[in-house]
N, C-alpha and C. Protein backbone atom coordinates (compact mmCIF):
# COMPACT_ATOMS: atom_id res chain seq x y z
N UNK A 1 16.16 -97.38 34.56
CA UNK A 1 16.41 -96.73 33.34
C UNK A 1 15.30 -95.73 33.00
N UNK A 2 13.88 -95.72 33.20
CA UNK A 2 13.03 -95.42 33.07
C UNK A 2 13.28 -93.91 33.88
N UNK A 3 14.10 -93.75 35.28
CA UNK A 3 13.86 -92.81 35.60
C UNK A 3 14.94 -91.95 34.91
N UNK A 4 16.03 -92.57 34.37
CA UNK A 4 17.20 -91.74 34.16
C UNK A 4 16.14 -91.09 32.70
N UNK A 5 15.64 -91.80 32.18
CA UNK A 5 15.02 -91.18 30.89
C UNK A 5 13.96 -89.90 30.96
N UNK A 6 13.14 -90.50 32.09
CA UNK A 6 12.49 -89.29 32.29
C UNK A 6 13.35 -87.56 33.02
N UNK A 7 14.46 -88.05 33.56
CA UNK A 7 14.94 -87.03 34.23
C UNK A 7 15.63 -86.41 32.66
N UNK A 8 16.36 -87.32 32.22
CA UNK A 8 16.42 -86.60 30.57
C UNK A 8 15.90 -85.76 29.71
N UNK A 9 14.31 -86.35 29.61
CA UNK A 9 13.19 -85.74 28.62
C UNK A 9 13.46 -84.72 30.22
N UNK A 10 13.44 -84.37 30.89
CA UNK A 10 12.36 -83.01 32.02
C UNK A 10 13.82 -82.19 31.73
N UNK A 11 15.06 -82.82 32.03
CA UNK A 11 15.92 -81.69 31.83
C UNK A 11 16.17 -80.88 30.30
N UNK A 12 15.78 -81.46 29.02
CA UNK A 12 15.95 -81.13 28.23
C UNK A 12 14.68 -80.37 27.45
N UNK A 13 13.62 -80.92 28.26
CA UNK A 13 12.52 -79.53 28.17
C UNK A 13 12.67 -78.55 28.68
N UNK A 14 13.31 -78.60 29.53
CA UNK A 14 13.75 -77.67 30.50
C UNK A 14 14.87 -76.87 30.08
N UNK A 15 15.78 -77.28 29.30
CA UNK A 15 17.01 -76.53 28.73
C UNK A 15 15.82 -75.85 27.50
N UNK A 16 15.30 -76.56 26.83
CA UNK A 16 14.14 -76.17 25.55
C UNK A 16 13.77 -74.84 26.00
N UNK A 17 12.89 -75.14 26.95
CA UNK A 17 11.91 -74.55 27.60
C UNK A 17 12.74 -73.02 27.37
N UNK A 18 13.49 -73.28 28.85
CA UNK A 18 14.75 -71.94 28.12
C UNK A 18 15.24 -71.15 27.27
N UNK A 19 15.88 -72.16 26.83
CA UNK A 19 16.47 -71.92 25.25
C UNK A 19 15.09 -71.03 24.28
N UNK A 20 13.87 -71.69 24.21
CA UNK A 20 12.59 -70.70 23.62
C UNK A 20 12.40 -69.42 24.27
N UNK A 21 12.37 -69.32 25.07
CA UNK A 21 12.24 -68.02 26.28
C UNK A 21 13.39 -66.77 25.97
N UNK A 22 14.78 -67.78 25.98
CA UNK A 22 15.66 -66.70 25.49
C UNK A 22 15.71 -66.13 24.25
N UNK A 23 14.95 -66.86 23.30
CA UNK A 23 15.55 -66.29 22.20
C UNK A 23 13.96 -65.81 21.81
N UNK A 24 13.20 -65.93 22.59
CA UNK A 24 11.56 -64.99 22.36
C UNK A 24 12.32 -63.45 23.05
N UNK A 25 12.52 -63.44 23.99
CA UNK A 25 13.11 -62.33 25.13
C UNK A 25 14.11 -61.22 23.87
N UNK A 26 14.96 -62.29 23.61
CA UNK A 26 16.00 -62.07 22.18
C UNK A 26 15.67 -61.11 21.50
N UNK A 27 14.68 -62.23 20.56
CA UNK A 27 13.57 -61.23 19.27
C UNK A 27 13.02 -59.85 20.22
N UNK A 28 12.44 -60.32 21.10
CA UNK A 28 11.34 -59.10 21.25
C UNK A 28 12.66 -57.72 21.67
N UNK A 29 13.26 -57.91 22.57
CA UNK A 29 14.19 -57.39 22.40
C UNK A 29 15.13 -56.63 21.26
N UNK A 30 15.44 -57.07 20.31
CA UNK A 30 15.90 -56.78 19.40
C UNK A 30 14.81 -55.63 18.36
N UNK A 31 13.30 -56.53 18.90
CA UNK A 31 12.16 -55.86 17.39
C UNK A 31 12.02 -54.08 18.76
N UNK A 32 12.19 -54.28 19.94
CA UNK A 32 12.39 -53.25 20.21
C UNK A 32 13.29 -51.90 20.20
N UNK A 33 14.50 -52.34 20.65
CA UNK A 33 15.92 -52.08 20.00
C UNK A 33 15.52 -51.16 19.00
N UNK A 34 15.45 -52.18 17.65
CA UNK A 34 14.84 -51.83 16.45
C UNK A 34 13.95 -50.43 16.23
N UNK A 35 12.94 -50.75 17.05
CA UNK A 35 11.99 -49.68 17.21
C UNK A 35 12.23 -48.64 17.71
N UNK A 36 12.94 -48.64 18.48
CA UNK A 36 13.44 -47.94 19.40
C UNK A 36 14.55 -46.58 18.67
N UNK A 37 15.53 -47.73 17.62
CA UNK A 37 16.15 -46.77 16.75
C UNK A 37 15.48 -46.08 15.83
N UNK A 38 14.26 -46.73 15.13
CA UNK A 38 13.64 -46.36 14.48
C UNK A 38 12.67 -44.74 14.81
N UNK A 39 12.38 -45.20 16.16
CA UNK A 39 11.66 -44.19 16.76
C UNK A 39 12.97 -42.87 17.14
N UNK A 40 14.10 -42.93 17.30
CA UNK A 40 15.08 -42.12 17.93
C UNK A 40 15.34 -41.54 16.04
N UNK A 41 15.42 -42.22 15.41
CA UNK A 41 15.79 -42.05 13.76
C UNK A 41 14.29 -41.01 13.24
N UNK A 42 13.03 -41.61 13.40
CA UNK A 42 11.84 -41.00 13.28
C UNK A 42 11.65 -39.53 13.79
N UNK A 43 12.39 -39.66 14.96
CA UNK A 43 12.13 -38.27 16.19
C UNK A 43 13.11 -37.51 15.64
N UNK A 44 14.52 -37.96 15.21
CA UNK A 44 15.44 -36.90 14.87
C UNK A 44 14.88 -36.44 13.17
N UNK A 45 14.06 -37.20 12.42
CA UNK A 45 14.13 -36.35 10.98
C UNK A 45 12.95 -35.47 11.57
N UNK A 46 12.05 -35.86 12.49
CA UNK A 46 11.24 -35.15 12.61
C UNK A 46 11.39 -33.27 13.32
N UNK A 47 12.47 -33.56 14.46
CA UNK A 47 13.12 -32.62 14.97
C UNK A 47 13.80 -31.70 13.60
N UNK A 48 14.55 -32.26 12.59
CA UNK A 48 15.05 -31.94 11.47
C UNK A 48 13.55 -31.03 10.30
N UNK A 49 12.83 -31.33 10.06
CA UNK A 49 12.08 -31.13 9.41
C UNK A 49 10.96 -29.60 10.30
N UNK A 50 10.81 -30.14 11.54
CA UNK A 50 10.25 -28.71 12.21
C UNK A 50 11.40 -27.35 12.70
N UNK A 51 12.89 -27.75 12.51
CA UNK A 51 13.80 -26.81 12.33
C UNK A 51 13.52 -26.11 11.07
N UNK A 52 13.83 -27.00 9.83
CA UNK A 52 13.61 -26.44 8.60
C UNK A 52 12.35 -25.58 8.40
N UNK A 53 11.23 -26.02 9.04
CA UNK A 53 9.63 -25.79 9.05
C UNK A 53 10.12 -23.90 9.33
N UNK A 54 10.72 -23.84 11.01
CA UNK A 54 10.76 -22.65 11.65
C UNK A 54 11.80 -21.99 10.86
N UNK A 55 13.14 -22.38 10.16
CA UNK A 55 13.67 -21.49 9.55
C UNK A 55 12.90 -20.81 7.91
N UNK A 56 12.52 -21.90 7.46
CA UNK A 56 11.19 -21.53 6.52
C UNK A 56 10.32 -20.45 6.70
N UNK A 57 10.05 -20.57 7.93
CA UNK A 57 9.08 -19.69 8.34
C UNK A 57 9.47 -18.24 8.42
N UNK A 58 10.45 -18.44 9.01
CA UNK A 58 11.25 -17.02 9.44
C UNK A 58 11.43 -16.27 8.24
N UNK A 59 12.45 -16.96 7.30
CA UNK A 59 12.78 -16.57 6.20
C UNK A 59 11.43 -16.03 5.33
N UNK A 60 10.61 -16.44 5.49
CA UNK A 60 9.06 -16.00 4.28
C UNK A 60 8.84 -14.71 5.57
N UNK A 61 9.20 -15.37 6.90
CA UNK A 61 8.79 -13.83 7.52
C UNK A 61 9.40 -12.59 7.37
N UNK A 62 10.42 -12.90 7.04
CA UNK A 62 11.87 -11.67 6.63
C UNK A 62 11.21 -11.12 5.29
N UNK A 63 11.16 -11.86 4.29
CA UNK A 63 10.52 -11.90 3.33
C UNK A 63 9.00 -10.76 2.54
N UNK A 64 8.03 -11.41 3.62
CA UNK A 64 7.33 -10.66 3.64
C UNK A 64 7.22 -9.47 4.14
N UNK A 65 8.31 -9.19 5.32
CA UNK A 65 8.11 -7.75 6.37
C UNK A 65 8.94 -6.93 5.16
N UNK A 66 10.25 -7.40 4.50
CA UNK A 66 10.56 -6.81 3.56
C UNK A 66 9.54 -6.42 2.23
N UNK A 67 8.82 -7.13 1.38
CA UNK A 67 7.77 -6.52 1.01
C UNK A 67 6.82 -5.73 1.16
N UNK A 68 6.83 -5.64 2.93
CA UNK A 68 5.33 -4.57 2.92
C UNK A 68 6.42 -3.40 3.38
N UNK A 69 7.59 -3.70 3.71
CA UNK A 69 8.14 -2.49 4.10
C UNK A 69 8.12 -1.56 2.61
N UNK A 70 8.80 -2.36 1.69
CA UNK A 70 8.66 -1.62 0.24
C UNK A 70 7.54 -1.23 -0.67
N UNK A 71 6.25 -2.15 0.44
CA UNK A 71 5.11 -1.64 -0.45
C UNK A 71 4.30 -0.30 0.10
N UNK A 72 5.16 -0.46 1.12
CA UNK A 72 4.42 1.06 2.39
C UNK A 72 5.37 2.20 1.57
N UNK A 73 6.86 2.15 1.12
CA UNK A 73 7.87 3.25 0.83
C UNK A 73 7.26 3.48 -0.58
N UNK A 74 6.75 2.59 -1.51
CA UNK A 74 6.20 2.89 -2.53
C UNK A 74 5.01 3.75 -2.78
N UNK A 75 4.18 3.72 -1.91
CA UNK A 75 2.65 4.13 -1.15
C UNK A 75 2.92 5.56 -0.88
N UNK A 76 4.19 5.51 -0.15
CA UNK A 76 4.23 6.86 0.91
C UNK A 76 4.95 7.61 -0.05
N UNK A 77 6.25 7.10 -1.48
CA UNK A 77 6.47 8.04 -2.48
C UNK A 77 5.41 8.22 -3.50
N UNK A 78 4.28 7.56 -3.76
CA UNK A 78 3.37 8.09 -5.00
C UNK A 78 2.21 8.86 -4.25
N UNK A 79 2.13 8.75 -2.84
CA UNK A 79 1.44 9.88 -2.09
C UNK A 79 2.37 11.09 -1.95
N UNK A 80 3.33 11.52 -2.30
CA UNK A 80 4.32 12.53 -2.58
C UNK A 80 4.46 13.04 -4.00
N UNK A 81 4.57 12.23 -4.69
CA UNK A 81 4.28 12.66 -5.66
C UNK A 81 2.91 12.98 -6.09
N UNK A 82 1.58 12.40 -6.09
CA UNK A 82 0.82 13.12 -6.14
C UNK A 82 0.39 14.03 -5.16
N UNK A 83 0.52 14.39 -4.63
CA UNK A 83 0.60 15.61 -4.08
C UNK A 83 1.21 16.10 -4.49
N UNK A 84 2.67 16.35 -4.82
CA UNK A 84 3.31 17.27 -5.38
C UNK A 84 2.99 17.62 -6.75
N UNK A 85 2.12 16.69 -7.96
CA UNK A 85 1.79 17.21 -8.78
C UNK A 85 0.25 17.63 -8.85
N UNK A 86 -0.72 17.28 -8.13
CA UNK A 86 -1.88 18.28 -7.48
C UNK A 86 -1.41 19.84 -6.94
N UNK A 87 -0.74 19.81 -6.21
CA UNK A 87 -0.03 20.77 -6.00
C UNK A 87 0.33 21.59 -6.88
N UNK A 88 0.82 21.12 -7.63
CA UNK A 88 1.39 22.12 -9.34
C UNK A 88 0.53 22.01 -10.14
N UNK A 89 -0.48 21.54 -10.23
CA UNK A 89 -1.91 22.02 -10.83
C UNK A 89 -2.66 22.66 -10.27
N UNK A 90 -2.86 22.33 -8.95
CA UNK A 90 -3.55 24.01 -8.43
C UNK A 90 -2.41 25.72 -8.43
N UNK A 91 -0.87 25.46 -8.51
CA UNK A 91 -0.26 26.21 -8.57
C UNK A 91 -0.84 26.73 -10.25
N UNK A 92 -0.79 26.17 -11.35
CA UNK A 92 -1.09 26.69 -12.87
C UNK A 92 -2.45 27.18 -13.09
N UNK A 93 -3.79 26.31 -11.94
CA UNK A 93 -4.79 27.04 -12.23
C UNK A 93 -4.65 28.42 -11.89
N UNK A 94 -3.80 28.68 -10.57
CA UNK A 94 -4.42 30.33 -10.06
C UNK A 94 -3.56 30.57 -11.14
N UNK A 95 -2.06 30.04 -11.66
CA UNK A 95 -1.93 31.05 -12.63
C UNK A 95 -2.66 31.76 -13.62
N UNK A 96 -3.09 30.60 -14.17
CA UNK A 96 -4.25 31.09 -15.20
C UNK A 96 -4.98 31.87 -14.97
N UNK A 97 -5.88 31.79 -13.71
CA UNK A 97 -6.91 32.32 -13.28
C UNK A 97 -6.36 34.04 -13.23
N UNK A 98 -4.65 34.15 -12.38
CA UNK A 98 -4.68 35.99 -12.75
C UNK A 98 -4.28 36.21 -13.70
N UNK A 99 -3.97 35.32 -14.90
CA UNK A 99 -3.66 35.76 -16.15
C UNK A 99 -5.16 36.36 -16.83
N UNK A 100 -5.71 35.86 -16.31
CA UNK A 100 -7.25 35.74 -17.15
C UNK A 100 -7.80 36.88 -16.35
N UNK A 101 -7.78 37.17 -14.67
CA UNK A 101 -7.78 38.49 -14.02
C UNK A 101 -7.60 39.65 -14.51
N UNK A 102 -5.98 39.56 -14.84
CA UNK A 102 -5.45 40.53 -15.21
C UNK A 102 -5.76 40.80 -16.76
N UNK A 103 -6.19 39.90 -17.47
CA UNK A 103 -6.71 40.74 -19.06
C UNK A 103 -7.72 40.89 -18.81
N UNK A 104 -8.61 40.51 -17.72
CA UNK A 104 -10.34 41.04 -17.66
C UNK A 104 -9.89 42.74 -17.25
N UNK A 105 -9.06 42.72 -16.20
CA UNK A 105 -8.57 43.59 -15.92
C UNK A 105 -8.45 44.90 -16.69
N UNK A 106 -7.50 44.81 -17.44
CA UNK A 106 -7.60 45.57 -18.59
C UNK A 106 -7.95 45.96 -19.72
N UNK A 107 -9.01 44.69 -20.02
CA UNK A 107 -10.56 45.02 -20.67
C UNK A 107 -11.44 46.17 -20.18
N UNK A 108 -11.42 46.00 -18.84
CA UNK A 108 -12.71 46.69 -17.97
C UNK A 108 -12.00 47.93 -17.87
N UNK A 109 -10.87 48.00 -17.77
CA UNK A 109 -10.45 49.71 -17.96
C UNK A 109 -10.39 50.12 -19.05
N UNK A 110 -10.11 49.44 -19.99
CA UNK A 110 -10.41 49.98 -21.59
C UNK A 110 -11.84 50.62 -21.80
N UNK A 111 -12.50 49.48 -21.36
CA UNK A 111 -13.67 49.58 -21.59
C UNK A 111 -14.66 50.63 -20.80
N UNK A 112 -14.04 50.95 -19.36
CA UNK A 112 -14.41 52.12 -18.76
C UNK A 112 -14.12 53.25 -19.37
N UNK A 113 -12.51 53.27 -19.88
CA UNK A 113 -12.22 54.78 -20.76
C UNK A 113 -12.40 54.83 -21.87
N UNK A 114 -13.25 53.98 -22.46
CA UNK A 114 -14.32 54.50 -23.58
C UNK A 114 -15.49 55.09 -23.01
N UNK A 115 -16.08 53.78 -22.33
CA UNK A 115 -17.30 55.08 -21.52
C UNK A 115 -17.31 56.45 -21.12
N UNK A 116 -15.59 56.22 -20.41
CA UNK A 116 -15.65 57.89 -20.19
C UNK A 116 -15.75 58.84 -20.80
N UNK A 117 -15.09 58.56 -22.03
CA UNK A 117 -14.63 59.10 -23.20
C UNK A 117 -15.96 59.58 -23.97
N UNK A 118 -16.68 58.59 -24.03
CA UNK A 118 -18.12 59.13 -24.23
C UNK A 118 -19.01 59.95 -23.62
N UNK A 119 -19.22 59.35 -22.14
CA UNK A 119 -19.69 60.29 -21.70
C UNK A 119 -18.94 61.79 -21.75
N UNK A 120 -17.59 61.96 -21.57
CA UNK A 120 -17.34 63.33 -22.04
C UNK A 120 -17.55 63.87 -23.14
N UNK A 121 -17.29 62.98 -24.31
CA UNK A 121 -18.04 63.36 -25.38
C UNK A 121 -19.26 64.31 -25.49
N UNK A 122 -20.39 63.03 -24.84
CA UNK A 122 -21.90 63.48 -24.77
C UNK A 122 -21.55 64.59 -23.79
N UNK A 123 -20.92 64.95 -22.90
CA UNK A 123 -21.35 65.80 -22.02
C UNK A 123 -20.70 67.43 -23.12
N UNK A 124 -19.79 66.85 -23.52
CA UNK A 124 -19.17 68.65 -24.62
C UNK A 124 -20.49 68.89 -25.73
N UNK A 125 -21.36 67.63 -26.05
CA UNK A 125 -22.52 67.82 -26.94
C UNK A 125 -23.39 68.67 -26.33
N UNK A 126 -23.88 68.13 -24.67
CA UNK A 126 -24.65 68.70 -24.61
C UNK A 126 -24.59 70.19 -23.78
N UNK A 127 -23.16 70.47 -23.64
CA UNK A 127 -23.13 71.74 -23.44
C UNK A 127 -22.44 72.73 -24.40
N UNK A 128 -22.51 72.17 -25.47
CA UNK A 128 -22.14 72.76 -27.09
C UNK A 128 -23.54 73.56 -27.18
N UNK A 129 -24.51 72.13 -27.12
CA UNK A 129 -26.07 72.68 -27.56
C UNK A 129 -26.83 73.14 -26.61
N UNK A 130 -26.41 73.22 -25.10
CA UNK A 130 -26.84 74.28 -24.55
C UNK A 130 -26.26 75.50 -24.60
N UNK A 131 -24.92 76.02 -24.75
CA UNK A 131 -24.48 77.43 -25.24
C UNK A 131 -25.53 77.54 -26.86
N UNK A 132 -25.85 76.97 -27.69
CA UNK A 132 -26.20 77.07 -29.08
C UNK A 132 -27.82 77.45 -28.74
N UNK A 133 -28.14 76.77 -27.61
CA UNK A 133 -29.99 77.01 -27.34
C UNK A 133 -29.72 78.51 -26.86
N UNK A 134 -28.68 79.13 -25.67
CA UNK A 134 -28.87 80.01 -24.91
C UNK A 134 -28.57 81.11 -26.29
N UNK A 135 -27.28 80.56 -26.89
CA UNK A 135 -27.49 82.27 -27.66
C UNK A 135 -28.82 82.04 -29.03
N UNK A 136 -29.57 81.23 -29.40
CA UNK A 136 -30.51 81.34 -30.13
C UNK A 136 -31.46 81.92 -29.17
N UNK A 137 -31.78 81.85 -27.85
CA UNK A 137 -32.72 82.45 -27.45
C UNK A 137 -32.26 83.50 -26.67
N UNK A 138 -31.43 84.19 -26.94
CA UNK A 138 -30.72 85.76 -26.60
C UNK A 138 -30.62 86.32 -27.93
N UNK A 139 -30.71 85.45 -29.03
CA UNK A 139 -30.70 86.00 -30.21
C UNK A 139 -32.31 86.65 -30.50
N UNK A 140 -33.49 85.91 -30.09
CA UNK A 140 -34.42 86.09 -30.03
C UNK A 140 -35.18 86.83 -29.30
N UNK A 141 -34.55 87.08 -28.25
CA UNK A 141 -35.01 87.95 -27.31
C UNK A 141 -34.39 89.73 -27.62
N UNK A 142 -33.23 89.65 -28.58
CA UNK A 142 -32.93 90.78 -28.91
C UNK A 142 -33.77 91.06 -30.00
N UNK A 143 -34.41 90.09 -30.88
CA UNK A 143 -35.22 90.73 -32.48
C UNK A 143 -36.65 91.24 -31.30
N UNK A 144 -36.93 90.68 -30.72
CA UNK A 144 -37.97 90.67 -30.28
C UNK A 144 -38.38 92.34 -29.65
């Protein structure tokens, strides 16, 4: 009897024995599994999130190339416009400047044909009073 008992207790440690093994194998199995989805679940939001990352990116890149494109067209029209209104201020100075020419202009000829005017003047004076010297001293030369 003794041996049937012991062959009992060895076979049923032995089914034990097993039976623990499988269902350690089981768990670990399963906590892998587990992990495993977890990690395939982990990898896909992560795949998900660096899509979003690169369309993000793109989009701020669209974004921004569109801003400097409009900040260059803005640049390149107020460099047009000033120029074009530098431009029309040096166009009004020369105006000015032959407006202001042209009345110096005709100051200085006014003002020459008075001189002239004078000097012809002075010049009929002084050949008034040289005919007036010559016949006072033909007048004198006849008393004489």
């Amino acid at each position: 009897m003794f041996p049937q008992i012991a062959a009992y207790a060895i076979t049923t440690l032995s089914a034990t024995t097993l039976l623990v093994g499988v269902l350690i194998l089981m768990a670990v199995r399963s906590q892998q599994s587990g992990q495993g989805r977890f990690n395939h679940q982990f990898g896909s939001h992560l795949d998900n999130v660096e899509r979003q990352v690169r369309a993000d990116g793109e989009a701020l890149r669209r974004v921004v190339v569109d801003l400097d494109q409009g900040l260059r067209g803005e640049i390149a029209s107020g460099a047009r416009e000033g120029l074009t209104a530098a431009f029309d201020k040096v166009q009004e100075g020369t105006r000015a400047q032959s407006e202001q020419l042209g009345r110096f202009g005709v100051e200085l000829r006014d003002a020459l044909d008075n001189i002239r005017g004078e000097i012809i003047g002075l010049a009929e004076k002084v050949s008034t009073a040289g005919t007036d010297l010559r016949t006072v001293l033909f007048e004198g030369e006849a008393r004489v």
